[in-house]
Every structure is written in structure tokens, then in C-alpha cells.
N, C-alpha and C. Protein backbone atom coordinates (compact mmCIF):
# COMPACT_ATOMS: atom_id res chain seq x y z
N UNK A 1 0.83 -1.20 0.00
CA UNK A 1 0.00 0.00 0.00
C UNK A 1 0.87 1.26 0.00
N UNK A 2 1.59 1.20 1.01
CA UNK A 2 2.55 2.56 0.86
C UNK A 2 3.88 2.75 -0.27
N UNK A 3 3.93 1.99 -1.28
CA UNK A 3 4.11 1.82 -2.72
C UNK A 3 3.24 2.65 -3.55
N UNK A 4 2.23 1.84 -3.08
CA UNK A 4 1.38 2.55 -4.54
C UNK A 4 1.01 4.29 -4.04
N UNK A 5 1.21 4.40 -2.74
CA UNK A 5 0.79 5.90 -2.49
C UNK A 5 1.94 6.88 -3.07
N UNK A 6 3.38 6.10 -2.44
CA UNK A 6 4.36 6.86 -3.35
C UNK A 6 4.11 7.11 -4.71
N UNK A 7 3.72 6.14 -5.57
CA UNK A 7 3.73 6.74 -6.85
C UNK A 7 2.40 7.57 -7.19
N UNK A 8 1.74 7.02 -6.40
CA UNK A 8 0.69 8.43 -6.59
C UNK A 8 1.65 9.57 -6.87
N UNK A 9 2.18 9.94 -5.14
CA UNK A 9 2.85 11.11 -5.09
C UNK A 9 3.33 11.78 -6.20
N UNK A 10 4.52 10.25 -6.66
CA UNK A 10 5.24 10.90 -8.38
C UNK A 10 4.89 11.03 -9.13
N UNK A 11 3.49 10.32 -9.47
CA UNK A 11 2.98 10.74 -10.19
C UNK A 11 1.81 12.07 -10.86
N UNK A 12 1.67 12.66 -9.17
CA UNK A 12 0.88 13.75 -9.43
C UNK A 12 1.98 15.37 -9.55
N UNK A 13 3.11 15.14 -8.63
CA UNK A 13 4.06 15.81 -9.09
C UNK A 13 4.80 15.67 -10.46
N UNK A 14 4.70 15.06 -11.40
CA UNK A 14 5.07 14.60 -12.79
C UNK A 14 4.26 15.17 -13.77
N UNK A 15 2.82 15.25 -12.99
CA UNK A 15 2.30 16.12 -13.70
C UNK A 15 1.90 17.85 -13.43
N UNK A 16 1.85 17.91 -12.16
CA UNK A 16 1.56 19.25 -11.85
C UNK A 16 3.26 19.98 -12.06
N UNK A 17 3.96 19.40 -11.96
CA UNK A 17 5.25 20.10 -11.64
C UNK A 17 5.90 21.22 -13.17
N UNK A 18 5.74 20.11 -14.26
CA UNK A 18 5.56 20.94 -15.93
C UNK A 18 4.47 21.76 -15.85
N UNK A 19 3.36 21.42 -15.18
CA UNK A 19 2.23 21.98 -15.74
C UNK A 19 2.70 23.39 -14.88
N UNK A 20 3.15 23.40 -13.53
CA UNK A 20 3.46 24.72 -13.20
C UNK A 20 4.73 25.12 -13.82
N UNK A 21 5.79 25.21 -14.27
CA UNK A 21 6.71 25.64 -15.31
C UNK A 21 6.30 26.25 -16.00
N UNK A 22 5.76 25.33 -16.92
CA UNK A 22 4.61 25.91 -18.53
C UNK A 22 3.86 27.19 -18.39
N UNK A 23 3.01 27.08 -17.34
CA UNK A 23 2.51 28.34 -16.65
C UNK A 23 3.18 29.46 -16.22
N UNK A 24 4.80 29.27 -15.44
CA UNK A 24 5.32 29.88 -15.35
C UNK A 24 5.96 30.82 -16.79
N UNK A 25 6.16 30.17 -17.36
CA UNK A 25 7.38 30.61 -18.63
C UNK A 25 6.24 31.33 -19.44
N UNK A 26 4.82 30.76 -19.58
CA UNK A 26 3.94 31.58 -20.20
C UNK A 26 3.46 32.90 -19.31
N UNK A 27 3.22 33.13 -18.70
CA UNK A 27 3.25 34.05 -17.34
C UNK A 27 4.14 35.80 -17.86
N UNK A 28 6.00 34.60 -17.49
CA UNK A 28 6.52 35.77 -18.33
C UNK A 28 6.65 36.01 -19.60
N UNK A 29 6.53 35.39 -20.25
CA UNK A 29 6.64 35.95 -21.45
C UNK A 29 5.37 36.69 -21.71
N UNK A 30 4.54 37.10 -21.80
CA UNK A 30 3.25 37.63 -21.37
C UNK A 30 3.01 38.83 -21.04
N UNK A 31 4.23 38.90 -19.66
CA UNK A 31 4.29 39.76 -19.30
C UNK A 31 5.76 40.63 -19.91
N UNK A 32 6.60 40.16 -20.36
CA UNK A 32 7.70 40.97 -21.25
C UNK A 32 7.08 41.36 -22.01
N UNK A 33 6.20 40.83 -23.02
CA UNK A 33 5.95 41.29 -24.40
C UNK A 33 5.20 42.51 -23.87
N UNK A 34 4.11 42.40 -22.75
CA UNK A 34 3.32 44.07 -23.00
C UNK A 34 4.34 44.82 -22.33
N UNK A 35 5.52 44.66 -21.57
CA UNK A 35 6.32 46.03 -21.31
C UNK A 35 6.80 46.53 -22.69
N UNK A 36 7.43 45.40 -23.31
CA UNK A 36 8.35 45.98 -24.57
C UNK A 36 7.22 46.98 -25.30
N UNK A 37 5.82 46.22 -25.89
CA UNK A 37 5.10 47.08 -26.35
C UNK A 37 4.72 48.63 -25.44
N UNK A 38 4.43 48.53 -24.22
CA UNK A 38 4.32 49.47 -24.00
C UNK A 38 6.22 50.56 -23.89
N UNK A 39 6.76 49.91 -24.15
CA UNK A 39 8.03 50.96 -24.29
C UNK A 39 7.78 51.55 -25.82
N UNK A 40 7.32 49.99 -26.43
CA UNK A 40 7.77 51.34 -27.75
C UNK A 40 6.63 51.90 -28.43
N UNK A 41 5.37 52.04 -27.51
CA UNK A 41 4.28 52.64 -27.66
C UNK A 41 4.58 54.21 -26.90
N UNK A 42 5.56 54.14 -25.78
CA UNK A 42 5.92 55.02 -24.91
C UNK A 42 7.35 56.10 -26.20
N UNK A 43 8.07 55.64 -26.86
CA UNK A 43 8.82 55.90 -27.45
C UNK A 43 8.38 56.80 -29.05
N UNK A 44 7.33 56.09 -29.74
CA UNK A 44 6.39 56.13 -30.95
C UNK A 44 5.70 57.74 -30.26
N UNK A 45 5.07 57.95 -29.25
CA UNK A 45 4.71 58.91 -28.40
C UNK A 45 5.69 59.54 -28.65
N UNK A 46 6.92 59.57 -28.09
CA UNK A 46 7.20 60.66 -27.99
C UNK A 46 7.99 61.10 -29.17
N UNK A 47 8.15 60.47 -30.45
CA UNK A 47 8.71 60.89 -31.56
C UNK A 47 7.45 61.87 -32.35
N UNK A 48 6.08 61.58 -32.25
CA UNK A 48 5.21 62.17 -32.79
C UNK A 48 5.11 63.62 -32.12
N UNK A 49 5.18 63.69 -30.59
CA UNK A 49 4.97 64.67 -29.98
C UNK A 49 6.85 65.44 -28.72
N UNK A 50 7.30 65.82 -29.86
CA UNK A 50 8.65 66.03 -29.70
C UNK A 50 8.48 67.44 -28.43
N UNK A 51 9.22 67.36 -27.21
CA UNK A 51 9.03 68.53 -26.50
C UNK A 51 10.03 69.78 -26.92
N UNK A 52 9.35 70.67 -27.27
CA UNK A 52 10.44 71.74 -27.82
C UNK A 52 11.02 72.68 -26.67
């Protein structure tokens, strides 16, 4: 019995463990892409509206 509970164990960490990674790595990247856009939405701004 305490066999098969271990592999429960490994086996639910085998799967949750990628599945939180995956989540992770999608997460940031997610979150890089709208800074970059908002930089060069921030940048595009200020080439149109130049402070004299």
C-alpha cells in the first residue's frame, strides 16, 4: 500500500510540476511582451509629440 501511495505522489508531481513551469514561462513571457510594447508605444509617443 505505501508503494502505490508513493507513486501516486510521483505521479501527481510529474504532472503538476511541468504543468506549473509551462505556466510559469507563459506568465513571463506575457508579461515581457506588454512592457516591450508598451516601451515602444511610450517611445512612438514621444517621436510624434517632440518637447520643444
Amino acid at each position: 500500500m505505501l508503494a502505490v501511495d508513493g507513486l501516486a505522489v510521483i505521479g501527481t508531481i510529474g504532472f503538476f510540476g511541468p504543468a506549473a513551469a509551462l505556466l510559469a514561462i507563459v506568465t513571463v513571457a506575457v508579461i515581457r511582451d506588454r512592457r516591450l510594447v508598451a516601451r515602444d508605444n511610450e517611445e512612438a509617443e514621444q517621436r510624434e509629440n517632440p518637447l520643444d
